[in-house]
Structures are given as C-alpha cells and as structure tokens.
N, C-alpha and C. Protein backbone atom coordinates (compact mmCIF):
# COMPACT_ATOMS: atom_id res chain seq x y z
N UNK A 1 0.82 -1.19 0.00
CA UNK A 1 0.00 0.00 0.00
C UNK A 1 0.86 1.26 0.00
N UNK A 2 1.93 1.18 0.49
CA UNK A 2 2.90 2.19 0.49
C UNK A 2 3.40 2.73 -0.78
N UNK A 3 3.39 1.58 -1.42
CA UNK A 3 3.73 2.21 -2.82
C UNK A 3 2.89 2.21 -3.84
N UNK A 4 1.69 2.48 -3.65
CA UNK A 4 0.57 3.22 -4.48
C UNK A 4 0.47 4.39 -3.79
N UNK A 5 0.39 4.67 -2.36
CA UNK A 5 0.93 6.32 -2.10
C UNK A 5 1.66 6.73 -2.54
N UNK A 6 3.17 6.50 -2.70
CA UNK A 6 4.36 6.55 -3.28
C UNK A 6 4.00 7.12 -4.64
N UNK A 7 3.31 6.56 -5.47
CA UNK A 7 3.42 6.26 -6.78
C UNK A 7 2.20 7.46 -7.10
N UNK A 8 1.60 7.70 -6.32
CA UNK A 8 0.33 8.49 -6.73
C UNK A 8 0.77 10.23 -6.12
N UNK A 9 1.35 9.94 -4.94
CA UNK A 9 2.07 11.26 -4.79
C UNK A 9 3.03 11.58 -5.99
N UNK A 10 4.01 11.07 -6.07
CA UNK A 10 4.89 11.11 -7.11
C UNK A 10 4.48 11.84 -8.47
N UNK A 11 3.15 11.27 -9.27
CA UNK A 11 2.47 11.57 -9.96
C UNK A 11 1.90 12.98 -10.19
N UNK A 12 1.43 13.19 -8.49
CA UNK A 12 0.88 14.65 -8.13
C UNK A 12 1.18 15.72 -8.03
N UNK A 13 2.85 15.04 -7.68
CA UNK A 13 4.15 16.45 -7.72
C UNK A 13 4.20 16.48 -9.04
N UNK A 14 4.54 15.54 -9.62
CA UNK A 14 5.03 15.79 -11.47
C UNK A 14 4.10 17.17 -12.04
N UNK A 15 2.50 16.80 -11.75
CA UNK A 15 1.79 17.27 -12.29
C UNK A 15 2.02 18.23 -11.70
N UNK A 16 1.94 18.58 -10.40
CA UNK A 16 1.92 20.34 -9.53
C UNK A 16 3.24 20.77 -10.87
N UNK A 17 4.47 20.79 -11.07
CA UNK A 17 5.34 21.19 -11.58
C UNK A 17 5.17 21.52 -12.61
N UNK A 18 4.74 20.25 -13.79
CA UNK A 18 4.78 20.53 -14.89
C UNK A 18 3.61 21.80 -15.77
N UNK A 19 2.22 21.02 -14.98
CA UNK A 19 0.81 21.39 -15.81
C UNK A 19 0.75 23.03 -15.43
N UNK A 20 0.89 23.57 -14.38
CA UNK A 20 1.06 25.64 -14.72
C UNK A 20 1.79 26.14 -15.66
N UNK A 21 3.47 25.51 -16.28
CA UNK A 21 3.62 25.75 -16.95
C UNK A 21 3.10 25.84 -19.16
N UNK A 22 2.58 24.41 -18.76
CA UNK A 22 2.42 24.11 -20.14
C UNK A 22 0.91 25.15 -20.39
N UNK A 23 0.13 24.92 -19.28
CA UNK A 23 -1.56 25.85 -19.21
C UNK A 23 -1.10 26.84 -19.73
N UNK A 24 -0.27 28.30 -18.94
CA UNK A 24 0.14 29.35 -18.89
C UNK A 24 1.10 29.34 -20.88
N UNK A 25 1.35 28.89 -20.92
CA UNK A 25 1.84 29.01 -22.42
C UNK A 25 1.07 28.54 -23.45
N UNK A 26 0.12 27.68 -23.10
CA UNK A 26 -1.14 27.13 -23.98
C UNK A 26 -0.72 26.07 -24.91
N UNK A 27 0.32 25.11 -24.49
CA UNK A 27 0.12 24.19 -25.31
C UNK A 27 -0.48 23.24 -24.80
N UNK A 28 -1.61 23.39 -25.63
CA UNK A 28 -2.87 22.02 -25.40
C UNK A 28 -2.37 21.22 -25.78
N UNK A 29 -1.87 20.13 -26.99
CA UNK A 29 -1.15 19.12 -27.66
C UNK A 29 0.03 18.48 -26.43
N UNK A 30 0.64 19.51 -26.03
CA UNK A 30 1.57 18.83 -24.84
C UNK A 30 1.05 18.57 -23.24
N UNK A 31 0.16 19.38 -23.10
CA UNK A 31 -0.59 19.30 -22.19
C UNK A 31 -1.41 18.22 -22.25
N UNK A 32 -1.83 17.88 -23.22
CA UNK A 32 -2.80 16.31 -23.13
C UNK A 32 -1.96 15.40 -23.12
N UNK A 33 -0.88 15.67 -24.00
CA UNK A 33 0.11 14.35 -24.19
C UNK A 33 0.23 13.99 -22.66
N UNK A 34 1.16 15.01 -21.54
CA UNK A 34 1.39 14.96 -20.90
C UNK A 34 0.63 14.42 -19.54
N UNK A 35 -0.69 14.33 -19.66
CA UNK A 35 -1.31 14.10 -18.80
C UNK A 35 -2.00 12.87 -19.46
N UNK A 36 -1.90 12.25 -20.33
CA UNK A 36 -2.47 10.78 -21.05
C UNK A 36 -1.45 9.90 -20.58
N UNK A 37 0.49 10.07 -20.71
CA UNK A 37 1.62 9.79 -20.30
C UNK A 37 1.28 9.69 -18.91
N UNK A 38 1.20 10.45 -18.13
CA UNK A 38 0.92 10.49 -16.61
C UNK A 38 -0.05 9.77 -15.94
N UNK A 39 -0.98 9.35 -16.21
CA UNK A 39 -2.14 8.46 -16.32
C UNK A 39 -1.88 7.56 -15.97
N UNK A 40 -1.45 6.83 -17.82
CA UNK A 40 -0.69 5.45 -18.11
C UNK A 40 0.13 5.11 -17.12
N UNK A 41 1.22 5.91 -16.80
CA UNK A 41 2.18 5.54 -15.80
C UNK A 41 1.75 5.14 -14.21
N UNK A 42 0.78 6.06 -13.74
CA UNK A 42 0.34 6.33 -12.34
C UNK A 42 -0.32 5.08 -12.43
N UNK A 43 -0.87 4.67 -13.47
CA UNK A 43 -1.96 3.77 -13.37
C UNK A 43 -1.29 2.29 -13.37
N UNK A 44 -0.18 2.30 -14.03
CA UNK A 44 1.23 0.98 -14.42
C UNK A 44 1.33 1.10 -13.05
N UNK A 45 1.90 2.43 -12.43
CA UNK A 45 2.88 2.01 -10.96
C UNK A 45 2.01 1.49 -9.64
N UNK A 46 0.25 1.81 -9.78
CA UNK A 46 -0.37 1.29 -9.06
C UNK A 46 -0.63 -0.22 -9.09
N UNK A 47 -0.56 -0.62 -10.19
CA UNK A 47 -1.31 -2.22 -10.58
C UNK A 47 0.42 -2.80 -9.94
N UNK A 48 1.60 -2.60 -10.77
CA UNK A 48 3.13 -2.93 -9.91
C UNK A 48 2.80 -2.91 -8.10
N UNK A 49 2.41 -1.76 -8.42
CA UNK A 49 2.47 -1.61 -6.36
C UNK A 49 1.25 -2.44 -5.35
N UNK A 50 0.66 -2.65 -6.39
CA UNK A 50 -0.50 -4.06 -5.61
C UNK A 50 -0.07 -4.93 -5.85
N UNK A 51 0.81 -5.59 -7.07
CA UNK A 51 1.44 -6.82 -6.87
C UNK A 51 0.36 -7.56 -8.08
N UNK A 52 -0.68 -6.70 -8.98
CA UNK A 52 -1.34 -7.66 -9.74
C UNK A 52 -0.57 -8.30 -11.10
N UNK A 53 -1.61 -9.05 -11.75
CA UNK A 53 -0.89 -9.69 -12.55
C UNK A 53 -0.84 -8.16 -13.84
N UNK A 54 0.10 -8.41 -14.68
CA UNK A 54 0.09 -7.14 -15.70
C UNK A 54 0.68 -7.50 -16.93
N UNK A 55 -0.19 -7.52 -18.01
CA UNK A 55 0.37 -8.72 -19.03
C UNK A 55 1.51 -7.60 -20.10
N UNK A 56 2.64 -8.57 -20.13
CA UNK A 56 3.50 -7.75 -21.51
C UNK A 56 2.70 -7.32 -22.58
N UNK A 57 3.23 -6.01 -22.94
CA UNK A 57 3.30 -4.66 -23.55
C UNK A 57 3.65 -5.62 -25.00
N UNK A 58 4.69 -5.98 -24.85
CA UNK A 58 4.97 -6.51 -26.38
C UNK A 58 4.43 -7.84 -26.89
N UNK A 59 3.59 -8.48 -26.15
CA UNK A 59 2.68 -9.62 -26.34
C UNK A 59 1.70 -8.86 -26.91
N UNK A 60 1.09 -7.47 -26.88
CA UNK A 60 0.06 -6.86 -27.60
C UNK A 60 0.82 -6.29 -28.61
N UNK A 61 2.01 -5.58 -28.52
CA UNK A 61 1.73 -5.11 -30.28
C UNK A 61 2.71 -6.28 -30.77
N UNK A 62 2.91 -7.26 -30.49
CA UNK A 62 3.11 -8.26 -31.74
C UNK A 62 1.90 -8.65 -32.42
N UNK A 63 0.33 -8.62 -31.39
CA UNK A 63 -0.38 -9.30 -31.68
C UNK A 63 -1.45 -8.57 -33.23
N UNK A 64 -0.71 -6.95 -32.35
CA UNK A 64 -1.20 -5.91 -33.53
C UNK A 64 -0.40 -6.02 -34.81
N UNK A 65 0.47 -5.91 -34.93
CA UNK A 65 1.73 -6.07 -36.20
C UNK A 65 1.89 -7.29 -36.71
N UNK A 66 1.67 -8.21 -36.10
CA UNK A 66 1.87 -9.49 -36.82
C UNK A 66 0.81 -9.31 -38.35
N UNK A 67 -0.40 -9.32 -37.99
CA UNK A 67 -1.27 -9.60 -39.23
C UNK A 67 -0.95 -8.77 -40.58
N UNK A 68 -0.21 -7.46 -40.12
CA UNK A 68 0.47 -6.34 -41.25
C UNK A 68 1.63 -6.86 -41.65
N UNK A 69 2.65 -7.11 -40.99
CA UNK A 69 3.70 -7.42 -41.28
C UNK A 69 3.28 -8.83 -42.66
N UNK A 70 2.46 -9.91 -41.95
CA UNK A 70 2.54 -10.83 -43.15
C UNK A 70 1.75 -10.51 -43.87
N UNK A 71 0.98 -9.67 -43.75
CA UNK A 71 0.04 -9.25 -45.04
C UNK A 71 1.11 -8.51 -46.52
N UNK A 72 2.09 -7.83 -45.53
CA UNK A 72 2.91 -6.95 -46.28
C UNK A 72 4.28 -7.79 -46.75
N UNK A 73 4.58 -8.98 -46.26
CA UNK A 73 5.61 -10.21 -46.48
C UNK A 73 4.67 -10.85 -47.82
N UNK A 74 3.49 -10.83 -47.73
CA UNK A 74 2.97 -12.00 -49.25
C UNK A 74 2.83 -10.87 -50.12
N UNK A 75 2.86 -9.72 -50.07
CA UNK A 75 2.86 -8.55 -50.86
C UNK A 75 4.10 -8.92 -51.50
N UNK A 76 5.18 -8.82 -50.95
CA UNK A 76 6.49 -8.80 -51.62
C UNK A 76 7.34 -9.97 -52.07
N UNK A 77 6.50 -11.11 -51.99
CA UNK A 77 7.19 -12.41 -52.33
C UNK A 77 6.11 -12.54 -53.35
C-alpha cells in the first residue's frame, strides 16, 4: 500500500510542476500528451504496487503487427 501512495504522490508532484507551466503558455497538444503519459504511468505504478498480474506490452503489439507485417511479407514475395 505504500507504494501506491508513493506512486500516486509522485504523480501529483510531477503534475503540480509541470501542468502551470504548459496551461500558462497554452500548449494544449503537450498538455494532453502529458497528462495521457501520466495516467498510463500512475496507473502501471499502481497495478506494480498491488502486486497484480500485468500482461506484456509486447505480447500486444506483436499481436497488432503481426497480421500487417505478413500481409505486407505475401505482398512482396
């Protein structure tokens, strides 16, 4: 439990720091990026910090790329 506090404070400072600046200059585009990035992560370091199961990242986009890749392999043979 300590380290979903950990991980969610952590998160909260990033954001105190970063998000006045990007608001105050108006980039929306980095400003969403930045807080979609921050999310993802807060949300990774919570599921890590409970200890659940969390399936590989690259078990999904093989699963995405595979069907292109050989679609695009019988293209060229």
């Amino acid at each position: 439990m300590l380290a979903v506090i950990i991980v969610v404070l952590a998160g909260v400072v990033g954001a105190w720091i970063d998000l006045p600046a990007l608001w105050q200059s108006k980039q929306v585009k980095e400003l969403v990026w930045f807080m979609a990035t921050l999310i993802m992560g807060v949300a990774i370091g919570i599921i890590k910090g409970l200890q659940l199961p969390f399936p590989n990242l690259i078990d999904a986009v093989m699963a995405v790329l595979k069907p292109i890749t050989d679609g695009l392999m019988q293209r060229l043979d």
